[in-house]
Protein backbone atom coordinates (compact mmCIF):
# COMPACT_ATOMS: atom_id res chain seq x y z
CA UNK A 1 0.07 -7.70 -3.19
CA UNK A 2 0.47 -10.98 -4.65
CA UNK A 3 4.01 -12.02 -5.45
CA UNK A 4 4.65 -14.28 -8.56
CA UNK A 5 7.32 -17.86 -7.78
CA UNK A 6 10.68 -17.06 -7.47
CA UNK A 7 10.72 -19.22 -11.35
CA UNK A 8 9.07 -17.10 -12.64
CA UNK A 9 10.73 -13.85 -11.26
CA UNK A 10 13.71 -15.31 -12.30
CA UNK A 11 12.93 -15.90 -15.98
CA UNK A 12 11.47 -11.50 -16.11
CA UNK A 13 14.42 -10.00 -18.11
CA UNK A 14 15.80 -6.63 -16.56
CA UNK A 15 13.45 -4.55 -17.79
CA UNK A 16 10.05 -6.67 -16.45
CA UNK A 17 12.20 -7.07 -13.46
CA UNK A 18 12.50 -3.26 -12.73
CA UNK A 19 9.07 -2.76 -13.74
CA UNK A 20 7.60 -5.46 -11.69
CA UNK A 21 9.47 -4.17 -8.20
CA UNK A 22 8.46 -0.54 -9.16
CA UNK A 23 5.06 -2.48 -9.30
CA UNK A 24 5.08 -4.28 -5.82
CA UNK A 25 6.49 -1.16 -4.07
CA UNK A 26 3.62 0.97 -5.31
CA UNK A 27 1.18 -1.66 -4.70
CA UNK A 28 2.60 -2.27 -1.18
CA UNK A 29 2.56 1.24 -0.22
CA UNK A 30 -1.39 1.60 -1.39
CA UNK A 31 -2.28 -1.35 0.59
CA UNK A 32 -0.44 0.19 3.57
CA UNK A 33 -2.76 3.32 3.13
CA UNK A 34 -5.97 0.89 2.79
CA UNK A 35 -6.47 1.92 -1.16
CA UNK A 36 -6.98 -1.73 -1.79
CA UNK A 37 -9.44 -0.34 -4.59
CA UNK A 38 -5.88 1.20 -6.42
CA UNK A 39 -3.62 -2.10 -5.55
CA UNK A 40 -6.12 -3.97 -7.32
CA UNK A 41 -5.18 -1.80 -10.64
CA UNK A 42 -1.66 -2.66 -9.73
CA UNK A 43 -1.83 -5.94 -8.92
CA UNK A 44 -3.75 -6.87 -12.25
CA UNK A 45 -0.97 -4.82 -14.11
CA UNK A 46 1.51 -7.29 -12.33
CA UNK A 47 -0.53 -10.56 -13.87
CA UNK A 48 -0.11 -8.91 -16.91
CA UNK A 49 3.51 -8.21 -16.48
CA UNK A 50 4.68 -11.56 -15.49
CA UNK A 51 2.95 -13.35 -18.49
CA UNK A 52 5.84 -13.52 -20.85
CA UNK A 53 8.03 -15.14 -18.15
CA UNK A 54 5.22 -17.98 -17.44
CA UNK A 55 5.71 -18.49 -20.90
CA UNK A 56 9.40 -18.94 -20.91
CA UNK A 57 9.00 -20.99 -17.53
CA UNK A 58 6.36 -23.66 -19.85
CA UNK A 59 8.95 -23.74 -22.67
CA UNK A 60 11.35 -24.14 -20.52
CA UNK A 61 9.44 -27.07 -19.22
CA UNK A 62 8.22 -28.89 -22.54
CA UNK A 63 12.14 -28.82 -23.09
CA UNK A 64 12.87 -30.54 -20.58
CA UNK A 65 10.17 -33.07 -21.35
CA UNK A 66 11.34 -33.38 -24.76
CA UNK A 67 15.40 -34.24 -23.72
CA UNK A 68 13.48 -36.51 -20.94
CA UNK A 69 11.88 -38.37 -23.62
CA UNK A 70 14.43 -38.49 -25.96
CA UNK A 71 16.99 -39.90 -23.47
CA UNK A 72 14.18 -42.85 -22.16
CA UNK A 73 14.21 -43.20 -26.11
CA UNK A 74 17.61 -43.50 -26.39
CA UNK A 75 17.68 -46.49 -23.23
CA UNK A 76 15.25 -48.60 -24.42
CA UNK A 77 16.93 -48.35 -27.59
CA UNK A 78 20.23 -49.07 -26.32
CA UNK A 79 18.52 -51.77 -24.20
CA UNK A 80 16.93 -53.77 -27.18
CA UNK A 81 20.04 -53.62 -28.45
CA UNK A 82 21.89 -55.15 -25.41
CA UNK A 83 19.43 -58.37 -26.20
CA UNK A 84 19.71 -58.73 -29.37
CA UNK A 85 23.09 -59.31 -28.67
CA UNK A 86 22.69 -61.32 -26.28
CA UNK A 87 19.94 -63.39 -28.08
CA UNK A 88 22.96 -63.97 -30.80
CA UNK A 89 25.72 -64.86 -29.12
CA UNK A 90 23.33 -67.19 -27.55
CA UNK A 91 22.75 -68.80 -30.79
């Protein structure tokens, strides 16, 4: 059996989480009685399982890209600033 990242695990909510260990124990167990043909059903019920929380994991990630762009934003704009101000006292 295939285990998912531990970012992912961690973004299952209590339910998927219970779900997806009842999951891996009953997968485990077939492949420890060679019924790889029945921890195949398993496993693809895991891939299924997990797919909300690789969904929160990408959110998660295009909001982090999002502050990340909005705080380079925010320095260049603070920057330009910076010489403008220096361009007039210049003057």
């Amino acid at each position: 059996m295939r285990h998912c990242s531990v970012q992912v695990r961690g973004l299952l909510t209590r339910e998927e989480l219970d779900r997806y260990n009842a999951l891996m124990e009953v997968g485990s167990y077939l492949e420890s009685q060679s019924r790889h043909d029945l921890s195949a059903v398993v496993q693809a019920e895991v891939d299924l399982l997990i797919v909300p929380a690789i969904e929160r994991l990408k959110d998660k990630g295009r909001e982090r890209d999002r502050m990340t762009q909005e705080f380079l934003e925010e320095q260049r704009r603070a920057e330009w600033e910076r010489q403008m101000r220096a361009m007039q006292e210049d003057e």
